[in-house]
C-alpha atoms as a PDB file:
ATOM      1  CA  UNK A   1     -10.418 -24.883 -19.902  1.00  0.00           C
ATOM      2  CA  UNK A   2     -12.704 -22.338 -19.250  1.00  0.00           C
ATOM      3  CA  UNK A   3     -11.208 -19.121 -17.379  1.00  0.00           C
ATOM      4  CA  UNK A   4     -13.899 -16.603 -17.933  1.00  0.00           C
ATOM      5  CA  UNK A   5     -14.459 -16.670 -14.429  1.00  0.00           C
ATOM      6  CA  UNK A   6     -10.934 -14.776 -13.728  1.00  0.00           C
ATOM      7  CA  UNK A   7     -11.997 -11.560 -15.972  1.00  0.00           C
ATOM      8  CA  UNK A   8     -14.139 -10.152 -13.174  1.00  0.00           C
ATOM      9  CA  UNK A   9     -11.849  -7.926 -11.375  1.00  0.00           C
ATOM     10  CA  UNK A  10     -12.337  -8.354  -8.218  1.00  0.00           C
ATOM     11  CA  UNK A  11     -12.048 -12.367  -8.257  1.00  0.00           C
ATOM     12  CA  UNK A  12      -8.687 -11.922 -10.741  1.00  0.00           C
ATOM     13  CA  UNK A  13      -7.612  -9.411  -8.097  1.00  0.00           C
ATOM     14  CA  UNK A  14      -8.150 -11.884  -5.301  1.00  0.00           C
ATOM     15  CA  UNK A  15      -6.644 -14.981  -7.084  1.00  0.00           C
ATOM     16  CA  UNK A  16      -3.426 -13.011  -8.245  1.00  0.00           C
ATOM     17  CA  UNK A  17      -2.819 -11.262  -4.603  1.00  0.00           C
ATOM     18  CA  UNK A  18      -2.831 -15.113  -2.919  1.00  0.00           C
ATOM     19  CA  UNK A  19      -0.783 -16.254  -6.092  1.00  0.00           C
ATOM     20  CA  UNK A  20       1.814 -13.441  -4.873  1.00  0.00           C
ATOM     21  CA  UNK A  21       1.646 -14.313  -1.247  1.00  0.00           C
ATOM     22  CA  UNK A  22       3.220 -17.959  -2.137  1.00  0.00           C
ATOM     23  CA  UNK A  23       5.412 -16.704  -5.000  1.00  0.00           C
ATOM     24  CA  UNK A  24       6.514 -14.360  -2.200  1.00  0.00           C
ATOM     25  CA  UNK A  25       7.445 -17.319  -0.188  1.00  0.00           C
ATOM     26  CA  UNK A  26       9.728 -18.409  -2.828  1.00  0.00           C
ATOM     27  CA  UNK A  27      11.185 -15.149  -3.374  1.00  0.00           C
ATOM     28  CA  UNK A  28      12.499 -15.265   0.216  1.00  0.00           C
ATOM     29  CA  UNK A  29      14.003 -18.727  -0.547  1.00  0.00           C
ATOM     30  CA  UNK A  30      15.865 -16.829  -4.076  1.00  0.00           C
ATOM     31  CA  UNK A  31      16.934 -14.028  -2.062  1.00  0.00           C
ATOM     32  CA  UNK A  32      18.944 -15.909   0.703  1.00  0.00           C
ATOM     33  CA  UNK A  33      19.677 -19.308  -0.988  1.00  0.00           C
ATOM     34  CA  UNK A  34      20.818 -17.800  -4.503  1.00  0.00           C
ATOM     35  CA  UNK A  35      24.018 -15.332  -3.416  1.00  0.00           C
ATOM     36  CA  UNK A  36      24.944 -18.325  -1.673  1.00  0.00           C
ATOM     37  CA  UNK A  37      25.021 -21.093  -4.343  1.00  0.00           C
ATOM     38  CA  UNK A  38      26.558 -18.121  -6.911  1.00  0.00           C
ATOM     39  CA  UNK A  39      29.181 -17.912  -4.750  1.00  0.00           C
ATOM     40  CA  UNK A  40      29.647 -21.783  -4.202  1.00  0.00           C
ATOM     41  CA  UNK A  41      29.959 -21.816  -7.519  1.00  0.00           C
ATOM     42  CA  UNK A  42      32.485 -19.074  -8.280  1.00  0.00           C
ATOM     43  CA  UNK A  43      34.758 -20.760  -5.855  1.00  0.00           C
ATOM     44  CA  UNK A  44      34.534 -23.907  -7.096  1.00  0.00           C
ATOM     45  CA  UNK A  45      35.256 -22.624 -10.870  1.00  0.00           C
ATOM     46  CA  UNK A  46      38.109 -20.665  -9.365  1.00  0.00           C
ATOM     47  CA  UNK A  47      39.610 -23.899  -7.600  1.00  0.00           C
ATOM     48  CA  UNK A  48      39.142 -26.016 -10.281  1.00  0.00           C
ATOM     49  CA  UNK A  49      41.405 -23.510 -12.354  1.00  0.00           C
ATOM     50  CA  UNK A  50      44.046 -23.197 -10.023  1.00  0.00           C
ATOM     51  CA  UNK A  51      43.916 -27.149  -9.575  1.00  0.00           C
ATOM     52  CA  UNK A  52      43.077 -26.875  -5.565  1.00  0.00           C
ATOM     53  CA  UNK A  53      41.190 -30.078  -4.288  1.00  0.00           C
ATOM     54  CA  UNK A  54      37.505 -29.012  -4.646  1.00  0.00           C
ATOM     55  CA  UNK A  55      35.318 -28.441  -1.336  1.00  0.00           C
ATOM     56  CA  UNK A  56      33.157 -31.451  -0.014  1.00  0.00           C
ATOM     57  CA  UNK A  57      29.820 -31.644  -1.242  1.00  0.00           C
ATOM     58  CA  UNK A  58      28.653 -31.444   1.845  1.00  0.00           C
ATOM     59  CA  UNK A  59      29.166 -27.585   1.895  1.00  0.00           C
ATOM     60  CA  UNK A  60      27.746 -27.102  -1.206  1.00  0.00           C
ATOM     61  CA  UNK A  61      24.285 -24.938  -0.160  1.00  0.00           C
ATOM     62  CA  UNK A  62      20.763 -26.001  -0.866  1.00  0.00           C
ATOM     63  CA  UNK A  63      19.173 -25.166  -4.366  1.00  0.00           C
ATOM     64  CA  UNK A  64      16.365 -23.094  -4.365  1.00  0.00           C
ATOM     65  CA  UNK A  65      13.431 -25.697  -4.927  1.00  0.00           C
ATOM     66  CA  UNK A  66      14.137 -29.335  -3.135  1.00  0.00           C
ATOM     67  CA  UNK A  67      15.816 -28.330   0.046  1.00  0.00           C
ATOM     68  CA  UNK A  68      13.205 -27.465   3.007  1.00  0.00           C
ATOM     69  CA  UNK A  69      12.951 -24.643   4.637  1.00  0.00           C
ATOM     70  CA  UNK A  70      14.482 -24.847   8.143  1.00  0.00           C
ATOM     71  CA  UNK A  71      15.431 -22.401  11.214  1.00  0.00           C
ATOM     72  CA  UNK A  72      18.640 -20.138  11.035  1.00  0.00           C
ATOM     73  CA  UNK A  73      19.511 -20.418  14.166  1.00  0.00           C
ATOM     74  CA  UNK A  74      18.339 -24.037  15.401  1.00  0.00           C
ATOM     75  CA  UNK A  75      18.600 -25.778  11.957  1.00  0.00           C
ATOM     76  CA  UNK A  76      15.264 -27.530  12.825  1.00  0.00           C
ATOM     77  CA  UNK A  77      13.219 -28.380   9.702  1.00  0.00           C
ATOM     78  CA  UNK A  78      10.062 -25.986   9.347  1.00  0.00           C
ATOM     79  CA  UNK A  79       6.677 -27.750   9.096  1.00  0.00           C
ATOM     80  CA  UNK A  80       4.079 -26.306   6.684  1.00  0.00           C
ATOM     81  CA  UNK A  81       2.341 -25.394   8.936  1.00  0.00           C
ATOM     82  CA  UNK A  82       5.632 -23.054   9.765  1.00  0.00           C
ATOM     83  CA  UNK A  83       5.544 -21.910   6.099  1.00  0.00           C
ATOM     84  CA  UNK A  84       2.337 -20.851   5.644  1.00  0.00           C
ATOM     85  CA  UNK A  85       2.825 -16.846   4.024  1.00  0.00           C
ATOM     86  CA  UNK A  86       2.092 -13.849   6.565  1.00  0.00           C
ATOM     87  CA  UNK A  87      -0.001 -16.366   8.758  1.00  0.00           C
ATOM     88  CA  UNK A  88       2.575 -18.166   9.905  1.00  0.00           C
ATOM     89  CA  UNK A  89       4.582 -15.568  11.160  1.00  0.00           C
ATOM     90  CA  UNK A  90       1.128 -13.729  12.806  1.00  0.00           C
ATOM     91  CA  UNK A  91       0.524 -17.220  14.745  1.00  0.00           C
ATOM     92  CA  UNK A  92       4.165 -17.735  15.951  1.00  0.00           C
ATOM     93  CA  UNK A  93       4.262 -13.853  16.969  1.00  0.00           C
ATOM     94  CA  UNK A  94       7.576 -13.311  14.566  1.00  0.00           C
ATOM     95  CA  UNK A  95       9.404 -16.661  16.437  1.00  0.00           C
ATOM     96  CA  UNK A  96      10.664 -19.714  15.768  1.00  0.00           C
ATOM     97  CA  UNK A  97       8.377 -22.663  16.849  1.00  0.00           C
ATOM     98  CA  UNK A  98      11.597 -24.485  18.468  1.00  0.00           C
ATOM     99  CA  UNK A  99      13.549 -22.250  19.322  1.00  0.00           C
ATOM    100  CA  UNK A 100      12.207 -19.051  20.022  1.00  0.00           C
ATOM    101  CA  UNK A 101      13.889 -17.158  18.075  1.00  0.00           C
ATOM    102  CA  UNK A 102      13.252 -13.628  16.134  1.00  0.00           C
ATOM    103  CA  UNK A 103      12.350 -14.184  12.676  1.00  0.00           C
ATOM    104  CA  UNK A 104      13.503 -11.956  10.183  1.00  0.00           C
ATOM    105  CA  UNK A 105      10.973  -9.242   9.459  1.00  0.00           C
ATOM    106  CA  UNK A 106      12.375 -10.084   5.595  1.00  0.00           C
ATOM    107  CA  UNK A 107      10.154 -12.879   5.623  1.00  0.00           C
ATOM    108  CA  UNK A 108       6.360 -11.336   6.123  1.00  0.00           C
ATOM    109  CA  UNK A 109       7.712  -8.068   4.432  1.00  0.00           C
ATOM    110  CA  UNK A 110       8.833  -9.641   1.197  1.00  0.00           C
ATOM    111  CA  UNK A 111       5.530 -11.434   0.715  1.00  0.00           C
ATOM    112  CA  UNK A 112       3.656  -8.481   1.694  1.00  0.00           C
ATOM    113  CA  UNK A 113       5.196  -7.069  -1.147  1.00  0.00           C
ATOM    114  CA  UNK A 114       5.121  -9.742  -3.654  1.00  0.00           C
ATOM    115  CA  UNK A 115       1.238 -10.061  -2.749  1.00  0.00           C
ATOM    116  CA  UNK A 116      -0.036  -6.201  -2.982  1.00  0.00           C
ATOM    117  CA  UNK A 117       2.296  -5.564  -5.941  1.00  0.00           C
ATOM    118  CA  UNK A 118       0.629  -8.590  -8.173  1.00  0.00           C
ATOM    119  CA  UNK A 119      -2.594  -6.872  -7.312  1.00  0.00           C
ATOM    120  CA  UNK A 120      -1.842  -4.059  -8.499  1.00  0.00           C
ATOM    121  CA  UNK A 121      -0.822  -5.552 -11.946  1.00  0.00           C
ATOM    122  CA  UNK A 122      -4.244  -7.147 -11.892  1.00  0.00           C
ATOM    123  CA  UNK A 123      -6.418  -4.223 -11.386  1.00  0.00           C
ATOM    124  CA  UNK A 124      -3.913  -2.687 -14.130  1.00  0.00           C
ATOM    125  CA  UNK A 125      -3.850  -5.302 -16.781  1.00  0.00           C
ATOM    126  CA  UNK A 126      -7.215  -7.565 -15.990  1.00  0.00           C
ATOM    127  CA  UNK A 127      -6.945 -11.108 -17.618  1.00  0.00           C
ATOM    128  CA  UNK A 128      -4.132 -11.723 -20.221  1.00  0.00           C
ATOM    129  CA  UNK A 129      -1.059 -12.056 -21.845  1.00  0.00           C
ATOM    130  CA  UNK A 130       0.328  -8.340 -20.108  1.00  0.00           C
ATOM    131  CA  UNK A 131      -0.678  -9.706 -17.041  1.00  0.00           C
ATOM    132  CA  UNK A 132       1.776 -12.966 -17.126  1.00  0.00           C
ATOM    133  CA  UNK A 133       4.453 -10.395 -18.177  1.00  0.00           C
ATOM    134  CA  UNK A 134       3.515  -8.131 -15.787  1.00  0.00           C
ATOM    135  CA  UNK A 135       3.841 -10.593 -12.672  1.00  0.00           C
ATOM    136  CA  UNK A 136       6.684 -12.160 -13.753  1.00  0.00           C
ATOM    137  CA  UNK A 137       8.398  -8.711 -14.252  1.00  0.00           C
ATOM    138  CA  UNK A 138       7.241  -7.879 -10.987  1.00  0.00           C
ATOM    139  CA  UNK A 139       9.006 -10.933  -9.332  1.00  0.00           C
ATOM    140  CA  UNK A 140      12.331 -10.818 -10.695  1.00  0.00           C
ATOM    141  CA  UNK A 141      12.371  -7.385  -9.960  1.00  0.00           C
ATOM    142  CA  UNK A 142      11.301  -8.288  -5.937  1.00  0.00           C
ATOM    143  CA  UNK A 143      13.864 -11.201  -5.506  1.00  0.00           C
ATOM    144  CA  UNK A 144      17.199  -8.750  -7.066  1.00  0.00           C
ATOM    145  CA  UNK A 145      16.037  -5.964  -5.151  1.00  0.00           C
ATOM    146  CA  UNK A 146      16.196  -8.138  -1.949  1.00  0.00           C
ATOM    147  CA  UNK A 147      19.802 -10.104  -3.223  1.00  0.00           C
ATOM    148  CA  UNK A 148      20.884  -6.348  -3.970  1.00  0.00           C
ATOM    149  CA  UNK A 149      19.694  -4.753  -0.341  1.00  0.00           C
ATOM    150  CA  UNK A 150      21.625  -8.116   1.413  1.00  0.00           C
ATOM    151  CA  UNK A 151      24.333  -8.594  -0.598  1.00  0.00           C
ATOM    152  CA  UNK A 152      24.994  -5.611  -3.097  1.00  0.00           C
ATOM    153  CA  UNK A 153      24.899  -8.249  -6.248  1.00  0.00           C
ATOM    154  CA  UNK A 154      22.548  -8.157  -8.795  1.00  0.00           C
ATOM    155  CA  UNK A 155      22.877 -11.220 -10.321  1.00  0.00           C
ATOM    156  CA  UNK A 156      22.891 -12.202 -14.445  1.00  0.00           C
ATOM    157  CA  UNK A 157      20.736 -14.942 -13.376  1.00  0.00           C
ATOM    158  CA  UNK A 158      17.890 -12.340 -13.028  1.00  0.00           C
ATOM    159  CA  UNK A 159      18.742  -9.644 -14.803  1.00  0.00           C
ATOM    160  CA  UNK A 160      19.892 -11.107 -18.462  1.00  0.00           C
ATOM    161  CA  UNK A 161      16.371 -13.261 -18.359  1.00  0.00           C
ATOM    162  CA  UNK A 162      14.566  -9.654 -17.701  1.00  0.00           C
ATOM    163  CA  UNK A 163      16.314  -8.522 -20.397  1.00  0.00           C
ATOM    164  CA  UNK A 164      15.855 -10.690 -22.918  1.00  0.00           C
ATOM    165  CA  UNK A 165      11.888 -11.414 -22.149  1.00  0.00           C
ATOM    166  CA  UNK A 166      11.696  -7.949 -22.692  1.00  0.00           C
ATOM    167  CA  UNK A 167      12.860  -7.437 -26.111  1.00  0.00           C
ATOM    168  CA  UNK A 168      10.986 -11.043 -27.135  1.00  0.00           C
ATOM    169  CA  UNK A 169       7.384  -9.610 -25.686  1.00  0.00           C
ATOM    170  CA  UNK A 170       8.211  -6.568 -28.415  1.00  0.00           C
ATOM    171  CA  UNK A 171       7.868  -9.045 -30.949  1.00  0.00           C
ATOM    172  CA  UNK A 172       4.519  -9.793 -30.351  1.00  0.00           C
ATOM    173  CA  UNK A 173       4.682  -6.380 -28.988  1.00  0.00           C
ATOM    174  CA  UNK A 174       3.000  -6.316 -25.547  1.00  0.00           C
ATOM    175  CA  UNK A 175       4.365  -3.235 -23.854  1.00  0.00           C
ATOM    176  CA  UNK A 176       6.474  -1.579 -26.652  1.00  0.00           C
ATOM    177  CA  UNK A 177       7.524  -1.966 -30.341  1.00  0.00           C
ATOM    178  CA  UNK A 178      10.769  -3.696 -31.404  1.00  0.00           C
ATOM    179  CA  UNK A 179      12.849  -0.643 -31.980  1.00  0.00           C
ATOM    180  CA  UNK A 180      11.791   0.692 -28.638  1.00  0.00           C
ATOM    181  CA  UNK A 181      12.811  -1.880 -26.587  1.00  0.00           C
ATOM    182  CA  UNK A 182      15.871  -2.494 -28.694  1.00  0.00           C
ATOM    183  CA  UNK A 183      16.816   1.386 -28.426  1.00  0.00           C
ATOM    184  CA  UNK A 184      15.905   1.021 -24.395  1.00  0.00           C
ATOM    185  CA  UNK A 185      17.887  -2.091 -23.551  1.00  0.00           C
ATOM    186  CA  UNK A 186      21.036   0.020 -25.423  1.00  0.00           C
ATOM    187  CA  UNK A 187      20.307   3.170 -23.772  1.00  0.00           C
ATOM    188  CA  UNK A 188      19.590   2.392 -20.565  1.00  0.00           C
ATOM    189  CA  UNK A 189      22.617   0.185 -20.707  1.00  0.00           C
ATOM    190  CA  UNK A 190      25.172   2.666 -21.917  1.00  0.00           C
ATOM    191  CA  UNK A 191      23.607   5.845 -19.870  1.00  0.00           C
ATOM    192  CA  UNK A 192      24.847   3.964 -16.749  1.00  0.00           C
ATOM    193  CA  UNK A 193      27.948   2.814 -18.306  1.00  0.00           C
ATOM    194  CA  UNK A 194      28.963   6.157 -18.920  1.00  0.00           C
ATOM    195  CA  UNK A 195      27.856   7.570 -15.146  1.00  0.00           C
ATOM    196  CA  UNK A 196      30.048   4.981 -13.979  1.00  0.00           C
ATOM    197  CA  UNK A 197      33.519   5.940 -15.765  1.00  0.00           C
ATOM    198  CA  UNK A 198      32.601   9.249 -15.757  1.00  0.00           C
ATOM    199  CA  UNK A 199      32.539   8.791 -11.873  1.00  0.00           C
ATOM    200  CA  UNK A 200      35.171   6.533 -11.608  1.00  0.00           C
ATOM    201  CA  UNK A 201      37.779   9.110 -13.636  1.00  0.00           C
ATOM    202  CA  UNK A 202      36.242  12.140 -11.799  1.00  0.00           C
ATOM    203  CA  UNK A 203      36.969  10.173  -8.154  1.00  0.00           C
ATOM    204  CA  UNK A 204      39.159   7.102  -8.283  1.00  0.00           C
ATOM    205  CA  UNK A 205      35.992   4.998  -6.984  1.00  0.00           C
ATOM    206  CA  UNK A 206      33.060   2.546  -8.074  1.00  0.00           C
ATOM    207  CA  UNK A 207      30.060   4.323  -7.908  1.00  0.00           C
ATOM    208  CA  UNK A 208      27.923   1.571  -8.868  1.00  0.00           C
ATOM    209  CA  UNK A 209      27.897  -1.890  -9.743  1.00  0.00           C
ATOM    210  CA  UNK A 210      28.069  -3.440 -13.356  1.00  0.00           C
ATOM    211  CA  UNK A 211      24.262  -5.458 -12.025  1.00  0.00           C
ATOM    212  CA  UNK A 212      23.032  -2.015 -12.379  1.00  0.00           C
ATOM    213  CA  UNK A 213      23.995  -1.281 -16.123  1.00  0.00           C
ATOM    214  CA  UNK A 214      22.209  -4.697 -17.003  1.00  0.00           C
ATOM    215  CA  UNK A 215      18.918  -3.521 -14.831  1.00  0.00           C
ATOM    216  CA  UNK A 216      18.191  -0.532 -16.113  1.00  0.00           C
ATOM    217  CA  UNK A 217      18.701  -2.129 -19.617  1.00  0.00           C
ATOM    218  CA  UNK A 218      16.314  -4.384 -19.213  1.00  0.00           C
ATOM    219  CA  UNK A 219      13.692  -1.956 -17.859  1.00  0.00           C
ATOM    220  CA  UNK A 220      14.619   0.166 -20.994  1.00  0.00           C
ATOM    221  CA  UNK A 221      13.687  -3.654 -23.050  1.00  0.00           C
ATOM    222  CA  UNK A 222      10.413  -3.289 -21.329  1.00  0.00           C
ATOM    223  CA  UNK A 223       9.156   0.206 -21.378  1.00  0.00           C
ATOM    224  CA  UNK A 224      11.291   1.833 -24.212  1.00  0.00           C
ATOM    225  CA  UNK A 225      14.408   4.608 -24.068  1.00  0.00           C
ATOM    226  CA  UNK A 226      10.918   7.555 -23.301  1.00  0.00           C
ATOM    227  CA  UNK A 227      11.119   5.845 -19.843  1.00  0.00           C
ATOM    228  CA  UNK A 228      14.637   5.772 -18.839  1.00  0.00           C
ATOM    229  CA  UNK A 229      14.956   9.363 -17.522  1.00  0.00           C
ATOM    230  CA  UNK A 230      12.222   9.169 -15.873  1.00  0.00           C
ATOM    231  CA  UNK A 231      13.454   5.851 -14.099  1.00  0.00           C
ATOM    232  CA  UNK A 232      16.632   7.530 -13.448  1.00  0.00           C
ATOM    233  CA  UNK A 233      15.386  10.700 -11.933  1.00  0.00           C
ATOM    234  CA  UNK A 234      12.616   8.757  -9.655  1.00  0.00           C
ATOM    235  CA  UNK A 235      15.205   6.042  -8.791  1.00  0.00           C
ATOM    236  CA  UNK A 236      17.636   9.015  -7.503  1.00  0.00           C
ATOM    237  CA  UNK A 237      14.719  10.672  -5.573  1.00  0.00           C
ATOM    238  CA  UNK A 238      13.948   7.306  -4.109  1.00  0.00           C
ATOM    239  CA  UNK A 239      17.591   6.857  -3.115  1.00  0.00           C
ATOM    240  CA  UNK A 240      18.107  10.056  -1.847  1.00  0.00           C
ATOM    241  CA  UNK A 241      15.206   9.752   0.609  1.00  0.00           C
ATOM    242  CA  UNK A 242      15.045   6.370   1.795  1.00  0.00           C
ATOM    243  CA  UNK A 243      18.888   6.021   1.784  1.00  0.00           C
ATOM    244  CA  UNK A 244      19.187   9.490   4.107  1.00  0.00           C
ATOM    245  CA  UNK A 245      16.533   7.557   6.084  1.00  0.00           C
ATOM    246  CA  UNK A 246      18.774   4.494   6.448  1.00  0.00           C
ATOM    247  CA  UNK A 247      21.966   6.217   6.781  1.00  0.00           C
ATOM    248  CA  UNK A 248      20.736   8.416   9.513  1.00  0.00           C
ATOM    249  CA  UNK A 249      19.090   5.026  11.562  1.00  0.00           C
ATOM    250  CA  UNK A 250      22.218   3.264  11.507  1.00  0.00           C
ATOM    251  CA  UNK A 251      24.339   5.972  12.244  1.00  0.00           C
ATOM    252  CA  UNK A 252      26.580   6.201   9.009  1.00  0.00           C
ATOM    253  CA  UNK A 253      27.337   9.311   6.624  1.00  0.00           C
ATOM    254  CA  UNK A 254      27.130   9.327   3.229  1.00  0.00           C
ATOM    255  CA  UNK A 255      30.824   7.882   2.397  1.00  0.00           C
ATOM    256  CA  UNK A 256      28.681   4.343   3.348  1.00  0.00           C
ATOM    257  CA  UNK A 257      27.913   2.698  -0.092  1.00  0.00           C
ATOM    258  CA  UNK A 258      24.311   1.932  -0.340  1.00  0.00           C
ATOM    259  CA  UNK A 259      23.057  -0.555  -3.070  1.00  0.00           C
ATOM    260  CA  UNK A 260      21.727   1.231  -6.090  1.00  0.00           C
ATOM    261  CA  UNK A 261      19.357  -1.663  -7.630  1.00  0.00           C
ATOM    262  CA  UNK A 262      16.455  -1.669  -5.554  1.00  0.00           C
ATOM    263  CA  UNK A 263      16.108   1.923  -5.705  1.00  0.00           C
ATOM    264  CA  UNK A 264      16.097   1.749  -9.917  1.00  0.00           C
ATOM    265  CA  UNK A 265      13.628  -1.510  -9.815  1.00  0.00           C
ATOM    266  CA  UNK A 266      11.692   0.112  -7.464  1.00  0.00           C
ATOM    267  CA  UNK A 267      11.222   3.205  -9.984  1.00  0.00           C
ATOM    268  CA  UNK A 268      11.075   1.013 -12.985  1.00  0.00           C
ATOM    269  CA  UNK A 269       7.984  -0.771 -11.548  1.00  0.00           C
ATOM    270  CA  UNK A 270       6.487   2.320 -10.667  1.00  0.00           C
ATOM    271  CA  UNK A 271       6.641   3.779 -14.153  1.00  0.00           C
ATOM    272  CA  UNK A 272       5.758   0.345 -15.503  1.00  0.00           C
ATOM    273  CA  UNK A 273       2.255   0.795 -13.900  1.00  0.00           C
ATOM    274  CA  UNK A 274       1.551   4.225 -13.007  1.00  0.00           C
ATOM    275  CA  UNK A 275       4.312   5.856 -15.706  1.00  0.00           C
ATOM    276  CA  UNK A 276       1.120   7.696 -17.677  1.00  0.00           C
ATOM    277  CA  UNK A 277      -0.443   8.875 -14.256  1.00  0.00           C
ATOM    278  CA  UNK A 278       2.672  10.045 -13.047  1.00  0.00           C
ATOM    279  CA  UNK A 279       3.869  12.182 -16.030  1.00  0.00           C
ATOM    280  CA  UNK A 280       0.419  13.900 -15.595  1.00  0.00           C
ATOM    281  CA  UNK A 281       0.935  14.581 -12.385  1.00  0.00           C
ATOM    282  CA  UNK A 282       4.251  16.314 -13.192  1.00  0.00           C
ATOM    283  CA  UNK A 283       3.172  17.960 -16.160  1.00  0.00           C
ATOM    284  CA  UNK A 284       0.299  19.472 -13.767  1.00  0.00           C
ATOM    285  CA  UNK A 285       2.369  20.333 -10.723  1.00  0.00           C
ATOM    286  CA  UNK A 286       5.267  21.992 -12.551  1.00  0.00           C
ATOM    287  CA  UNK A 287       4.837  23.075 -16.197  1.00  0.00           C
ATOM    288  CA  UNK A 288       2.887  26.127 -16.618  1.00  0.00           C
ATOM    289  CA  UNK A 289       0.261  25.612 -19.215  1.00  0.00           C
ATOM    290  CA  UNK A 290       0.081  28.653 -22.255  1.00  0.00           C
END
């Protein structure tokens, strides 16, 4: 099959940002079915080990794929024409056909999102191999942000698949040599380890969760152990200014834990695209040249 077509940048542009607008659509359906079936799941395993009757399968939650999409609050099955990304929620002014009620602004922001960030891999990548790796690293990264802001869980069923894509595209390599995403995954792994006992002897408390270790790992698998700090200090800027924001809205100090994740995948996939452009930028703004 002939793709040539796609390697003009405006049409691969184009194709990819409607391709993230429905993959966006999706990603809402990861973010609020998955915590739920993880956590099905957990109970069951922990009933079944303590030999307590199981719960009906009627309360087991829909998967991700051949459950539709219904209303929240009125449980009323959404048409497609309901479902249709960013439109839909445009047409119905942000309400529910049937009920009238406010739909979550997750839902148009989330493909929003998903949409202008695949562009952006386009215009960086253009047709190929990088630019498969780059979208799907760009939607795992979208859905455990979101499960991370709801829930504070980053779950293994994202991040460990991250991971290990990362240090199997360093085979081939597309981003980084084998060493360097081997010597990332470790690094970035460990740094955060080490934060969070350090922490936890220092204070007596969590700092973080163990979904963050396993994040920053795999953006070390993807971008190599040169990237980490970088990550680290942009993630903390990140956190420190739209965390403030949010603590300040809501009326909480800083004693309020705040997920972590989507402030580090938020960095990573800013380094992952503009990381050259952005250590210019430094280097220009704040080391004197001789």
């Amino acid at each position: 099959m002939d793709f040539s077509w796609l390697e003009q940048p405006s049409i691969l542009i184009s194709v990819v940002a409607v391709l993230g607008l429905l993959v966006g659509s999706f990603l809402n359906v990861v973010i609020l079915r998955l915590p739920r079936r993880l956590e099905h799941d957990w109970t069951s395993q922990a009933r079944e080990f303590l030999g307590h009757p199981l719960e009906p399968e009627a309360a087991t939650p829909p998967d991700l794929v051949f459950h539709g999409s219904h209303c929240m609050q009125c449980k009323h099955a959404l048409s497609p024409l309901d479902n249709i990304p960013l439109l839909s929620y445009v047409l119905l002014r942000g309400r529910c056909r049937y009920c009238q009620t406010r739909i979550s602004w997750q839902y148009p922001l989330v493909e929003a999102i998903s949409a202008a960030a695949c562009a952006v891999i386009a215009w960086k990548f253009g047709f190929g191999l990088p630019l498969l790796a780059g979208l799907f690293f760009t939607w795992i990264l979208i859905a455990a942000s979101g499960i991370d802001a709801r829930t504070q869980l980053l779950p293994d069923q994202l991040t460990l698949p991250l991971l290990w894509l990362g240090l199997l595209l360093s085979l081939v390599p597309v981003f980084v040599a084998e060493s360097d995403a081997i010597l990332g995954a470790a690094i970035g792994w460990a740094s955060l380890w080490c934060v969070f006992w350090l922490f936890k002897w220092m204070t007596g408390k969590d700092g973080m969760g163990y979904g963050d270790f396993k994040l920053l790992g795999a953006l070390g698998a993807w971008m190599g152990p040169m990237a980490l700090l970088p990550i680290i200090l942009l993630s903390s800027l990140i956190g420190a200014v739209i965390g403030g924001i949010a603590l300040a809205i809501n009326g909480k100090d800083r004693s309020t834990p705040i997920p972590f994740g989507p402030f580090i995948a938020t960095a990573g996939w800013l380094w992952f695209v503009f990381g050259t452009e952005l250590l210019a930028l430094y280097q220009r703004w704040f080391l004197i040249s001789p």
